[in-house]
N, C-alpha and C. Protein backbone atom coordinates (compact mmCIF):
# COMPACT_ATOMS: atom_id res chain seq x y z
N UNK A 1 25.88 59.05 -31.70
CA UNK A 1 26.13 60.23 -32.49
C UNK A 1 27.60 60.53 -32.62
N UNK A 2 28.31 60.42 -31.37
CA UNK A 2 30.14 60.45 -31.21
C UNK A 2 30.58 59.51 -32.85
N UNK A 3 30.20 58.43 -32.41
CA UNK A 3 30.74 57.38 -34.06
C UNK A 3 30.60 58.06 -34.75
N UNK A 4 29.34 58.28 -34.82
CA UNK A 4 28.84 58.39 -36.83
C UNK A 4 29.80 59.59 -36.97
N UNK A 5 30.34 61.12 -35.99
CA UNK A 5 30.95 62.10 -36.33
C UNK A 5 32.18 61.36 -36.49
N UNK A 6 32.75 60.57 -36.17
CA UNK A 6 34.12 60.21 -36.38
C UNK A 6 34.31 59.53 -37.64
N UNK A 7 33.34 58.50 -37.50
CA UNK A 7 33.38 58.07 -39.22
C UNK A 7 33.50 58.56 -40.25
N UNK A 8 32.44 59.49 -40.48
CA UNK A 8 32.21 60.15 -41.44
C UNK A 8 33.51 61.33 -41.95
N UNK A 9 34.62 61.48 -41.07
CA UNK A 9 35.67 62.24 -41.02
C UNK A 9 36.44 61.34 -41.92
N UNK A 10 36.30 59.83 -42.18
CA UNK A 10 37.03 59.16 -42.88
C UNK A 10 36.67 59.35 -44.32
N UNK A 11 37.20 58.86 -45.83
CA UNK A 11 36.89 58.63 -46.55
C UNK A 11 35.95 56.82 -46.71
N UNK A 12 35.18 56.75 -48.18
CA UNK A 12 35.24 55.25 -48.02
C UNK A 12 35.85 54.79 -48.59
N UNK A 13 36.32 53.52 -48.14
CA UNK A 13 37.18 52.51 -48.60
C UNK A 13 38.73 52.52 -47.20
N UNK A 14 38.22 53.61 -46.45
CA UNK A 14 39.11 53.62 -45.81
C UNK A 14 39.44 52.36 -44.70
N UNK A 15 40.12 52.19 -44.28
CA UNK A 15 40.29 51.35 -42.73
C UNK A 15 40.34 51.89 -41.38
N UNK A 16 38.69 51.61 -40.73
CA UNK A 16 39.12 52.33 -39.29
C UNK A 16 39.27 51.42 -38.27
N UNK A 17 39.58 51.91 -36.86
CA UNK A 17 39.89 50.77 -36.53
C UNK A 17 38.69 51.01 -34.95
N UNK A 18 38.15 49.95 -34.20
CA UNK A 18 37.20 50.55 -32.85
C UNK A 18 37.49 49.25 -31.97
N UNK A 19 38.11 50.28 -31.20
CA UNK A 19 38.21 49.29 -29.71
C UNK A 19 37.38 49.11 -29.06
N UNK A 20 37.07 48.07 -28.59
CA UNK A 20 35.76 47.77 -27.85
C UNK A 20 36.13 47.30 -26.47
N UNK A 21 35.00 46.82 -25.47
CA UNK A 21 35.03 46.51 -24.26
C UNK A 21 34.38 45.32 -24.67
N UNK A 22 34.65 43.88 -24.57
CA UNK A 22 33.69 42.80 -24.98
C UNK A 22 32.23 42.71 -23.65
N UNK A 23 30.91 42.38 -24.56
CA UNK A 23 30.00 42.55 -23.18
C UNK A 23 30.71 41.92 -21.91
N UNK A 24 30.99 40.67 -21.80
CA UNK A 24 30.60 39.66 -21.09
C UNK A 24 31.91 40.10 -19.96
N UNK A 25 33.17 40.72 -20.74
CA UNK A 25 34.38 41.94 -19.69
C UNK A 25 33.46 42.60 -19.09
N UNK A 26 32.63 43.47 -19.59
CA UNK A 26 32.49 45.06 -18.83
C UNK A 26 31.14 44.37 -17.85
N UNK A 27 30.35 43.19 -18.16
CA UNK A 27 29.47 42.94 -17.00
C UNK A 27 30.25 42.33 -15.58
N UNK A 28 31.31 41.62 -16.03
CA UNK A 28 32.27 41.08 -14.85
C UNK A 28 32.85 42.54 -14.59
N UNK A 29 33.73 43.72 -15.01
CA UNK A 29 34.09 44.87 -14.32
C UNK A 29 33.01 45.29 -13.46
N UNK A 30 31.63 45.57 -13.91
CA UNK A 30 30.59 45.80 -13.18
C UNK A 30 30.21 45.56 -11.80
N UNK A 31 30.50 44.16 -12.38
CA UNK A 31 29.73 43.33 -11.01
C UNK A 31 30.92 43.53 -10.15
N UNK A 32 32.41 43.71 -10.51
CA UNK A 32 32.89 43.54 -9.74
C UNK A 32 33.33 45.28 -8.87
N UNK A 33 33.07 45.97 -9.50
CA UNK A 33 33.01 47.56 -9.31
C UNK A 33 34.44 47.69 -9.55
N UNK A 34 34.66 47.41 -10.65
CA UNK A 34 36.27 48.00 -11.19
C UNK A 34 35.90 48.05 -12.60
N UNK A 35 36.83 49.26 -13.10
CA UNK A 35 37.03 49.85 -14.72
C UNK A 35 37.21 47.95 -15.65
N UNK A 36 36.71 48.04 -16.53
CA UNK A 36 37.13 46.78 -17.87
C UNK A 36 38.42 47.37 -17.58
N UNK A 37 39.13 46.12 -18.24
CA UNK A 37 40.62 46.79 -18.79
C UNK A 37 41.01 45.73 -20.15
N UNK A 38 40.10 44.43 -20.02
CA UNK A 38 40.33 43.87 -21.63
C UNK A 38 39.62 44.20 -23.05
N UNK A 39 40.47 45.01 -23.68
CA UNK A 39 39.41 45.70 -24.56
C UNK A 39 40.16 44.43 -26.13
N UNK A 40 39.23 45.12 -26.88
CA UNK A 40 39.76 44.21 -28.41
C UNK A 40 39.65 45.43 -29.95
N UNK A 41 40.94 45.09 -30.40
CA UNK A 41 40.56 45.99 -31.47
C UNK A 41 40.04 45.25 -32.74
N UNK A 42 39.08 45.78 -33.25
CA UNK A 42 38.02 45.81 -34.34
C UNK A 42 38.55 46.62 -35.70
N UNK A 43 38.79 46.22 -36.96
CA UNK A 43 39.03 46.78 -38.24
C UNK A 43 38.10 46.81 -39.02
N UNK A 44 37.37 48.15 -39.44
CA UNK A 44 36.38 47.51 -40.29
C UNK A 44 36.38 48.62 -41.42
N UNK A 45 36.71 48.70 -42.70
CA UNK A 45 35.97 49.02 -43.88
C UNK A 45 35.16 50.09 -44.10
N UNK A 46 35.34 51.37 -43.89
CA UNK A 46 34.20 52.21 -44.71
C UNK A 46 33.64 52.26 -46.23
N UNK A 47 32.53 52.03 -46.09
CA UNK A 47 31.82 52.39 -47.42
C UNK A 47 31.09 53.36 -47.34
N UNK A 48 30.63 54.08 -48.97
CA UNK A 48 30.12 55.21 -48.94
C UNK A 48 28.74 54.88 -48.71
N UNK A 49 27.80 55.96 -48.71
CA UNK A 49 26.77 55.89 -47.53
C UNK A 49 25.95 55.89 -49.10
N UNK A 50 24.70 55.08 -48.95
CA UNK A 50 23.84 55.37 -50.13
C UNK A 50 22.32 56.10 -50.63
N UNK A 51 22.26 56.89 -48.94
CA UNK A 51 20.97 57.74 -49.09
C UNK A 51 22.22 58.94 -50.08
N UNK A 52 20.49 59.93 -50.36
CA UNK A 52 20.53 61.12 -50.83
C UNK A 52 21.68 62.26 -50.07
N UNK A 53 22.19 63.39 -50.82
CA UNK A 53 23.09 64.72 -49.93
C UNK A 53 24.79 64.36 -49.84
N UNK A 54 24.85 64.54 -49.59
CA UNK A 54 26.74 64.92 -49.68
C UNK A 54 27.51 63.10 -49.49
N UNK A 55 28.38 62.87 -49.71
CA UNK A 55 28.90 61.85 -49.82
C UNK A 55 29.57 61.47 -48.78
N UNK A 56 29.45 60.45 -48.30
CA UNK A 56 29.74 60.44 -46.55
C UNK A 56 30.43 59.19 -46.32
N UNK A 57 31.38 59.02 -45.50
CA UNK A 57 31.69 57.02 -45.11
C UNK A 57 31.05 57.25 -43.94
N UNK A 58 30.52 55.55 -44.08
CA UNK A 58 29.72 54.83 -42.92
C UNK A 58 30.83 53.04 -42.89
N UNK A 59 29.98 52.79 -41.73
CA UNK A 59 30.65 51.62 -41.27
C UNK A 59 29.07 50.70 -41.35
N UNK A 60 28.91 49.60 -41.41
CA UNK A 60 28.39 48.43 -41.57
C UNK A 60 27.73 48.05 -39.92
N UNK A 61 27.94 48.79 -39.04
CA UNK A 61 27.95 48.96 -37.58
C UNK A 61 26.77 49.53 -36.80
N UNK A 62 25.80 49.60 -35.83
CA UNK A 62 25.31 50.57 -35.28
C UNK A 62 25.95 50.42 -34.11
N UNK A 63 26.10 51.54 -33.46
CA UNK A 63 26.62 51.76 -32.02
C UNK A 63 24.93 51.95 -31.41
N UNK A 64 25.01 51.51 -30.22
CA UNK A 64 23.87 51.05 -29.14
C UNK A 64 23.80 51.62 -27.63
N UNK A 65 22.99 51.71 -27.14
CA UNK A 65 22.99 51.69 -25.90
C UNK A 65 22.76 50.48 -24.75
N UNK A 66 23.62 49.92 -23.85
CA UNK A 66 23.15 48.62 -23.01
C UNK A 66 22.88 48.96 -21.38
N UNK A 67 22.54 48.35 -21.07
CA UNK A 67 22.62 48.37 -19.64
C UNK A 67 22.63 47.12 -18.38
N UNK A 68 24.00 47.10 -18.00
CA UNK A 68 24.17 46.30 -16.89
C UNK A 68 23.59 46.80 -15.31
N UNK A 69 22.43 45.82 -15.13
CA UNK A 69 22.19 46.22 -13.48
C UNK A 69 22.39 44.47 -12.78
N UNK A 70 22.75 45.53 -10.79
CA UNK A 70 22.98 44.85 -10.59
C UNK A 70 22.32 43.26 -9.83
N UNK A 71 20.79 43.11 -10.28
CA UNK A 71 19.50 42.44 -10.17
C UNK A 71 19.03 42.09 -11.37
N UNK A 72 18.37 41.41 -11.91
CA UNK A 72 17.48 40.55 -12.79
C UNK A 72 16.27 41.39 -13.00
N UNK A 73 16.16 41.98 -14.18
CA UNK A 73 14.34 42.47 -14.26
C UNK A 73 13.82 41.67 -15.45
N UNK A 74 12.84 41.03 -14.60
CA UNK A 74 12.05 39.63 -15.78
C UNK A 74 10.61 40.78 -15.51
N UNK A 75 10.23 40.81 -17.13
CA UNK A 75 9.27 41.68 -17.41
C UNK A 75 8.57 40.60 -18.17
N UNK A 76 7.04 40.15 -17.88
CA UNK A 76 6.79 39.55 -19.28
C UNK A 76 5.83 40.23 -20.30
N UNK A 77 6.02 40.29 -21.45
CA UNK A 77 5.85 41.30 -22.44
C UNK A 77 4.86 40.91 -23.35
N UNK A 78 4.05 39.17 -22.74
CA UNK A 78 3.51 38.46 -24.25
C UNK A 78 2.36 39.60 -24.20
N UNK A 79 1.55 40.58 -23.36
CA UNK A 79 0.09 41.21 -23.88
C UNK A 79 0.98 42.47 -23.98
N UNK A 80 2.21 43.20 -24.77
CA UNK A 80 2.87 44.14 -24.99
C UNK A 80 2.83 44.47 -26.12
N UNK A 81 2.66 45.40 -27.16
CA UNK A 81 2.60 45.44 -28.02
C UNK A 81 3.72 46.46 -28.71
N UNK A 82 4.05 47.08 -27.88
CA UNK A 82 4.96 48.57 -28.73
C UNK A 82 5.46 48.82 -26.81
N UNK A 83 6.44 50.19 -26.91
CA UNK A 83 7.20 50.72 -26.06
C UNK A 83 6.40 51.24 -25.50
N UNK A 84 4.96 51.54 -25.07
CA UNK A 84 3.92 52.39 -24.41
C UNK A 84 3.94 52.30 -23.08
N UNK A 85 4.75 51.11 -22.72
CA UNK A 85 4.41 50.68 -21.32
C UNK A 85 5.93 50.74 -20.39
N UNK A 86 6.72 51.83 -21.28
CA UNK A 86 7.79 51.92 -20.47
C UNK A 86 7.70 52.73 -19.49
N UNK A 87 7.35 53.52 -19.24
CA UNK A 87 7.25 54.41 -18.01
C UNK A 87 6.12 53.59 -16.40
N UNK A 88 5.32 52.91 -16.63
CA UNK A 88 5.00 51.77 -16.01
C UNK A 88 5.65 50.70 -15.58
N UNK A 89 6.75 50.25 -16.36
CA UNK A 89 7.80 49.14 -16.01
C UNK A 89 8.62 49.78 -15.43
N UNK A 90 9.54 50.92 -15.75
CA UNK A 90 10.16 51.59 -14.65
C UNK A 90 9.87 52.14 -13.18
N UNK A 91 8.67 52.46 -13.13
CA UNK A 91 8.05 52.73 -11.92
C UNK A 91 7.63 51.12 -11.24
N UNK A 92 7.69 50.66 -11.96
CA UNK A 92 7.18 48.98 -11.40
C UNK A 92 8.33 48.78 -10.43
N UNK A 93 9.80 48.86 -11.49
CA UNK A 93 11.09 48.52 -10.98
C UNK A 93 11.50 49.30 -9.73
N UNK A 94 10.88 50.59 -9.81
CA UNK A 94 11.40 51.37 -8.94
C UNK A 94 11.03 51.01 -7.64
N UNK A 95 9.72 50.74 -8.04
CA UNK A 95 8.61 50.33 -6.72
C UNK A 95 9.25 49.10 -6.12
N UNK A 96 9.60 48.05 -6.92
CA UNK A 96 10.08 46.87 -5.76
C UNK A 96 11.64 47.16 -5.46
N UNK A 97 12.57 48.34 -5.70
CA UNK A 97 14.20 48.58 -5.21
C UNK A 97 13.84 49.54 -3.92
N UNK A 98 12.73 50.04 -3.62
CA UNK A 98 12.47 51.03 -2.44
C UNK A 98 11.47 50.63 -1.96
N UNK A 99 11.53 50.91 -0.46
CA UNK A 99 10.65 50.56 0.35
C UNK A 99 9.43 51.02 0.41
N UNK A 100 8.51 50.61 1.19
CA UNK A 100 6.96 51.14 1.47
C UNK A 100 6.25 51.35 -0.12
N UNK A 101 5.27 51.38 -0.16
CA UNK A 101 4.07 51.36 -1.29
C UNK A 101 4.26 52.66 -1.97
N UNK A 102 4.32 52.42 -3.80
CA UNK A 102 4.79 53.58 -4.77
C UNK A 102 3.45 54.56 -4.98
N UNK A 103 2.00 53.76 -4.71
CA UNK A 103 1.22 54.15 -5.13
C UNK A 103 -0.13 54.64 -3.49
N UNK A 104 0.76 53.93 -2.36
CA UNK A 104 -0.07 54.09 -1.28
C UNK A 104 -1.59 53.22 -1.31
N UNK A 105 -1.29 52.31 -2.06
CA UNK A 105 -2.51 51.79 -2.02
C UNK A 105 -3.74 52.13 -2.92
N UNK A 106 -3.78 53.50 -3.59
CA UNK A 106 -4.63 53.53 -5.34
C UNK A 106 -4.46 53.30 -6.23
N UNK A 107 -5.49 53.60 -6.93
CA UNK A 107 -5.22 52.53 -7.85
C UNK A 107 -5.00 53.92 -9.21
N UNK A 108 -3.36 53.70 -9.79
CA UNK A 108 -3.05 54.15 -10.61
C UNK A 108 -2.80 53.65 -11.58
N UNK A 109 -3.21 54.31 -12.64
CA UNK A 109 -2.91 53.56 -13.85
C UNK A 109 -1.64 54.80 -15.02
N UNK A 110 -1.45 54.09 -16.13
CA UNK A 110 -0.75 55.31 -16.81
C UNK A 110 -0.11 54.39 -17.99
N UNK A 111 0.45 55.58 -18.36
CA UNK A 111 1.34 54.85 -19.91
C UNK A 111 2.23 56.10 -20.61
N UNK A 112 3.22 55.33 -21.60
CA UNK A 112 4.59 56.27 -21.73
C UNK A 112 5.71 55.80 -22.50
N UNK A 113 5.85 56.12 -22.80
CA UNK A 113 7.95 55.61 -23.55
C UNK A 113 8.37 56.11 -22.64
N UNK A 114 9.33 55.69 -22.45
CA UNK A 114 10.50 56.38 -21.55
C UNK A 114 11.70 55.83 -22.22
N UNK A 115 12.90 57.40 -21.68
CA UNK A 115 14.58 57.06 -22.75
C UNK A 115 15.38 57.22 -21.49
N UNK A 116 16.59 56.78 -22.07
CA UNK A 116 17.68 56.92 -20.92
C UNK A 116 17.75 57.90 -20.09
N UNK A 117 16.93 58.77 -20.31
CA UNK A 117 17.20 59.90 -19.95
C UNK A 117 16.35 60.51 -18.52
N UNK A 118 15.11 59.30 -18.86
CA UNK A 118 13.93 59.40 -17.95
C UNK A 118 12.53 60.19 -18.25
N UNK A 119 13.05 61.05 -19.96
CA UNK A 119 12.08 61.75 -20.29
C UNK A 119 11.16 60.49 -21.07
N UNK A 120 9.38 61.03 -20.87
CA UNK A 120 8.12 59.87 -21.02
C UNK A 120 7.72 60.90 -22.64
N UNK A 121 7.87 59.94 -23.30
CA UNK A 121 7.38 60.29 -24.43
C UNK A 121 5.60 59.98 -24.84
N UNK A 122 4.95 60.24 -25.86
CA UNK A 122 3.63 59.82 -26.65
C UNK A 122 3.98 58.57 -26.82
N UNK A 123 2.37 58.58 -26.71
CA UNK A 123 1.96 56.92 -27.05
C UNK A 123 0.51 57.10 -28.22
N UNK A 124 0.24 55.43 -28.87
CA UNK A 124 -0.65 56.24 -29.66
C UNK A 124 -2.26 55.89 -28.73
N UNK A 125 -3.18 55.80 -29.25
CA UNK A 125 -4.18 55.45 -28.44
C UNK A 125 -5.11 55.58 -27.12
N UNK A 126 -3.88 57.20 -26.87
CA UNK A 126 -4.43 57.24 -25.57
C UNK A 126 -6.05 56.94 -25.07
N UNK A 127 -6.68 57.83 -25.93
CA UNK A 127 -7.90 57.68 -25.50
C UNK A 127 -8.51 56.29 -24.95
N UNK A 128 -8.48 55.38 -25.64
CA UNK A 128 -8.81 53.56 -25.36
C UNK A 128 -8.14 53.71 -23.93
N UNK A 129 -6.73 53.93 -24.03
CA UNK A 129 -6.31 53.51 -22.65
C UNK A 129 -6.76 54.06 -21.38
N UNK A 130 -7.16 55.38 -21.84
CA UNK A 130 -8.00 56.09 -20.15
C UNK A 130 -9.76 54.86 -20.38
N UNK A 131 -9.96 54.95 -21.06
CA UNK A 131 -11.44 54.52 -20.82
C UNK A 131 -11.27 52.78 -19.94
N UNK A 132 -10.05 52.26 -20.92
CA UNK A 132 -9.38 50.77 -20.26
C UNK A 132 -9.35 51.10 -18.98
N UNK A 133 -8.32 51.98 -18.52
CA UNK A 133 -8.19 52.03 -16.98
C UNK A 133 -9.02 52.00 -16.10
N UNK A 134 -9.67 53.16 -16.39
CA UNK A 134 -11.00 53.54 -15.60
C UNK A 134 -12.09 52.18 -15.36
N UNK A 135 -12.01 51.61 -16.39
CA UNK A 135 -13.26 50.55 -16.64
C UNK A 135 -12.67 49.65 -15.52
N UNK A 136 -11.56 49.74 -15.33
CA UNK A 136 -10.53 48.94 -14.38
C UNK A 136 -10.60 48.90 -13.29
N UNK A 137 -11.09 50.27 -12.34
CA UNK A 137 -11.22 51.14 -11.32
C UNK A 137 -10.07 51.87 -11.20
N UNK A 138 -9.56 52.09 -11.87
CA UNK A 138 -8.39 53.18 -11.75
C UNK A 138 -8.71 54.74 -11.47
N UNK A 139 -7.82 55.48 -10.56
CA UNK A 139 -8.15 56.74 -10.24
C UNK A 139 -7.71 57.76 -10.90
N UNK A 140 -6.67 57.41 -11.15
CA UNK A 140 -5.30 58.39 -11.43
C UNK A 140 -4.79 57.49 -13.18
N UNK A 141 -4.84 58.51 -13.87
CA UNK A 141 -3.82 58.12 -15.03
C UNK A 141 -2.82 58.90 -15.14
N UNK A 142 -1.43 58.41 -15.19
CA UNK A 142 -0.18 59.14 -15.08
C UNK A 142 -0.47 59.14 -16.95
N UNK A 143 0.01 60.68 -17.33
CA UNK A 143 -0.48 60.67 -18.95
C UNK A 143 0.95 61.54 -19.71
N UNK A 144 1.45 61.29 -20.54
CA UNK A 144 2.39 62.10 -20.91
C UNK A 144 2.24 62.96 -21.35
N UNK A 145 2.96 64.05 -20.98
CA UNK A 145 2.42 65.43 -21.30
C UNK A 145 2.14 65.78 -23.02
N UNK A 146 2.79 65.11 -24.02
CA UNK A 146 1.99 65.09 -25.38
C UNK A 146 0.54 64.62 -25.60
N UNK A 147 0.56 64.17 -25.18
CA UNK A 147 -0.78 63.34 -25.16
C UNK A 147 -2.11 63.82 -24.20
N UNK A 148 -1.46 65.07 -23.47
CA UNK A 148 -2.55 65.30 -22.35
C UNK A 148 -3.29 66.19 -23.27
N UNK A 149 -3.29 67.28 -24.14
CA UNK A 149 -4.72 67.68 -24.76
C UNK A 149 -5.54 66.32 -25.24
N UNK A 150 -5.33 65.51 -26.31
CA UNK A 150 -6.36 64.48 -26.49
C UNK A 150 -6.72 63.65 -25.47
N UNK A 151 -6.26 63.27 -24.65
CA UNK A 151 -7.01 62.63 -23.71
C UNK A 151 -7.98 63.22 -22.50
N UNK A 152 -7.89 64.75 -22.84
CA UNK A 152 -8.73 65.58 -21.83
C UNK A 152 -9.66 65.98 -22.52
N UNK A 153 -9.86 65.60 -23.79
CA UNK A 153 -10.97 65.66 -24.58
C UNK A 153 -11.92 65.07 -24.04
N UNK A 154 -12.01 63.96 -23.18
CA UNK A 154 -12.79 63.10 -23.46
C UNK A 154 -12.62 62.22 -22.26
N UNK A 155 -12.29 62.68 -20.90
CA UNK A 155 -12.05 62.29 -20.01
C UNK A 155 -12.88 60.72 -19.28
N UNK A 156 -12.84 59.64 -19.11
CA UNK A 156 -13.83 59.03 -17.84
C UNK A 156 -14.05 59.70 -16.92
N UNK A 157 -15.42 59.40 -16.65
CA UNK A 157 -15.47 60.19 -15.30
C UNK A 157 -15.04 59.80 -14.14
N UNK A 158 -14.54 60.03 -13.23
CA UNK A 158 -13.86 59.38 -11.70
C UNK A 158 -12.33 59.03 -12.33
N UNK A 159 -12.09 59.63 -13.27
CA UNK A 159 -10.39 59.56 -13.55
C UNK A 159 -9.76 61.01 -14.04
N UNK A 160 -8.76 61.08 -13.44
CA UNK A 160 -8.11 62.29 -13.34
C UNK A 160 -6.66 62.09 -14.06
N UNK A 161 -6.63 63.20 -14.62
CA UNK A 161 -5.21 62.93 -15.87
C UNK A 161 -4.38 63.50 -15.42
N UNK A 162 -3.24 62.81 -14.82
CA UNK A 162 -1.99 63.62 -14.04
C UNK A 162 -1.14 63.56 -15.37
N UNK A 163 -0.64 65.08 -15.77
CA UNK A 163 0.50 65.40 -16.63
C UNK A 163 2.07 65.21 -16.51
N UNK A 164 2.62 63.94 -16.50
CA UNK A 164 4.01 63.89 -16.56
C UNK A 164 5.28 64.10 -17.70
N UNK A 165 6.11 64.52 -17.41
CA UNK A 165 6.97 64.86 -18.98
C UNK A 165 8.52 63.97 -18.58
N UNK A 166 8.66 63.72 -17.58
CA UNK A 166 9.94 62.76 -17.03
C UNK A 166 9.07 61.50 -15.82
N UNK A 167 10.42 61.05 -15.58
CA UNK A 167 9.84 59.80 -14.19
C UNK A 167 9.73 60.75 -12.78
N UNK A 168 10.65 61.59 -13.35
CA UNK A 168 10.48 62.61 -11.75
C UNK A 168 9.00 63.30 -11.69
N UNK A 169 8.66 63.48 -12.44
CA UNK A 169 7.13 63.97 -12.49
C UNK A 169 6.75 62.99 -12.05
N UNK A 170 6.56 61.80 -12.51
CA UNK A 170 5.36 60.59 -12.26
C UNK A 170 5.45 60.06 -10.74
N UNK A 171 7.02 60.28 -10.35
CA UNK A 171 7.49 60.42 -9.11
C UNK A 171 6.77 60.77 -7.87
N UNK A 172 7.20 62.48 -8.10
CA UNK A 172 6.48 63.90 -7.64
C UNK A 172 5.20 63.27 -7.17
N UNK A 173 3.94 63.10 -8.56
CA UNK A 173 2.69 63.25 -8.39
C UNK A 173 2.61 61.73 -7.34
N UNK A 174 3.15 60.48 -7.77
CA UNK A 174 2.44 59.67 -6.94
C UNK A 174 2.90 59.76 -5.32
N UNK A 175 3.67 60.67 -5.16
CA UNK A 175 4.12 61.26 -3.47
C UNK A 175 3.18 61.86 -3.16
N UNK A 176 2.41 62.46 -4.15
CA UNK A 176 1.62 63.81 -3.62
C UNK A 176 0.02 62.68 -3.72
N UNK A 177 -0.33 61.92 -4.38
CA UNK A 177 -1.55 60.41 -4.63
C UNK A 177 -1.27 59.79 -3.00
N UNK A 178 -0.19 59.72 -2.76
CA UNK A 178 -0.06 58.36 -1.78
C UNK A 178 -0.16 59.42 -0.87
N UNK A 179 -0.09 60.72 -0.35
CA UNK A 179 0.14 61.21 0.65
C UNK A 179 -1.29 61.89 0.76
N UNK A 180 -2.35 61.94 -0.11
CA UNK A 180 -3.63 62.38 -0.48
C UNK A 180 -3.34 64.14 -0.67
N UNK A 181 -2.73 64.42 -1.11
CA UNK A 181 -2.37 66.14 -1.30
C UNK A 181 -2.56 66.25 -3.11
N UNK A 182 -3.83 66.12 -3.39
CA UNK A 182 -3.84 66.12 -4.98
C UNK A 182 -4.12 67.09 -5.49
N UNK A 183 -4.65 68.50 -4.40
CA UNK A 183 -5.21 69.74 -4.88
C UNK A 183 -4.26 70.44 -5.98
N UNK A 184 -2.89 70.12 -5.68
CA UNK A 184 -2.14 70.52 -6.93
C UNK A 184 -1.60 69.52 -7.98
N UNK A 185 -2.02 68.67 -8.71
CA UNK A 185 -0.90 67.68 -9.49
C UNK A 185 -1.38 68.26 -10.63
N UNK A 186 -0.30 68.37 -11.28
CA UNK A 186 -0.16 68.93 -12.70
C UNK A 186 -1.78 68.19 -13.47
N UNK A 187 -2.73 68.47 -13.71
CA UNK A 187 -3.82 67.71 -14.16
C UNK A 187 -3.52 68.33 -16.17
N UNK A 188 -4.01 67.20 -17.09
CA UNK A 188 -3.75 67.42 -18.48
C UNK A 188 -5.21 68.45 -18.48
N UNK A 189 -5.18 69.29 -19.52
CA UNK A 189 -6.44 70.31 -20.08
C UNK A 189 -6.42 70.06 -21.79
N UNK A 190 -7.15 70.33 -22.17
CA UNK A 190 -7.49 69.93 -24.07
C UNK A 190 -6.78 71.51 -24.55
N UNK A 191 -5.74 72.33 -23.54
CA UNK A 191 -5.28 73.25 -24.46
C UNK A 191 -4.00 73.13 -24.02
């Protein structure tokens, strides 16, 4: 969002110019726990923007988000279909960087987007996926809190819809699963 406000301060046709950190610098600063310091400057060209509303320069560019860690996460993704299963892969990850069992030994199931931020977004399909789980023996579905009216529509029986809206929720509840203290976990309701 920082770029696009700076850009757009330009005219098009103008020349701006963006210093960068090259990846393959800032993963060696990383690894080595010191600031980059070889950066490169970049010239590039504004042109005018060609949607609809006020006349704007853009650059030919998207700015991104990356992330250097300092371990290998091999995820394999071939039965993946969309981002649904990010809040599961993070808790996966989390589970093998800390000690002792994430889930205490039940069997939880769940699903989610998750952003940099840690907040678990909607997914579509919930419903299929509680009935999947359950059919699974699953106890617990960690459920994102958009998604918790439709999926409490229509619950499995012997599965319980824990309401998460971040990882710290999904956190929270499986402390409170593994420690058997479930009388309170945020449970989803159809209102």
């Amino acid at each position: 969002g920082d770029v696009a406000k700076l850009v757009t301060k330009h005219k098009a046709g103008e020349k701006v110019v963006f210093t960068i950190v090259p990846a393959a610098e800032q993963a060696a600063a990383e690894k080595a726990h010191r600031a980059a310091t070889k950066t490169q400057d970049i010239t590039v060209t504004t042109t005018k923007s060609a949607d609809d509303g006020a006349e704007r320069a853009i650059v030919g560019i998207s700015a991104g988000t990356d992330h250097t860690f300092p371990f290998t996460v091999d995820i394999k993704l071939a039965d993946v279909g969309g981002p649904s299963a990010g809040l599961m892969f993070a808790l996966g990850i989390y589970d093998k960087l800390t000690p002792g069992s994430l889930t205490g030994g039940k069997f939880v199931a769940g699903t989610g987007t998750i952003d940099d931020d840690g907040k678990v977004g909607p997914i579509g399909g919930i419903e299929l996926k509680t009935v999947g789980a359950r059919d699974k023996g699953a106890q617990y579905f960690l459920t994102p809190a958009d998604n918790c009216a439709a999926a409490a529509k229509d619950t499995p029986d012997g599965l319980t819809l824990v309401k998460v809206g971040t990882i710290g929720d999904a956190l929270n509840a499986l402390k409170d699963i593994r420690s058997g203290d479930t009388g309170d976990l945020p449970k989803c309701t159809t209102k």
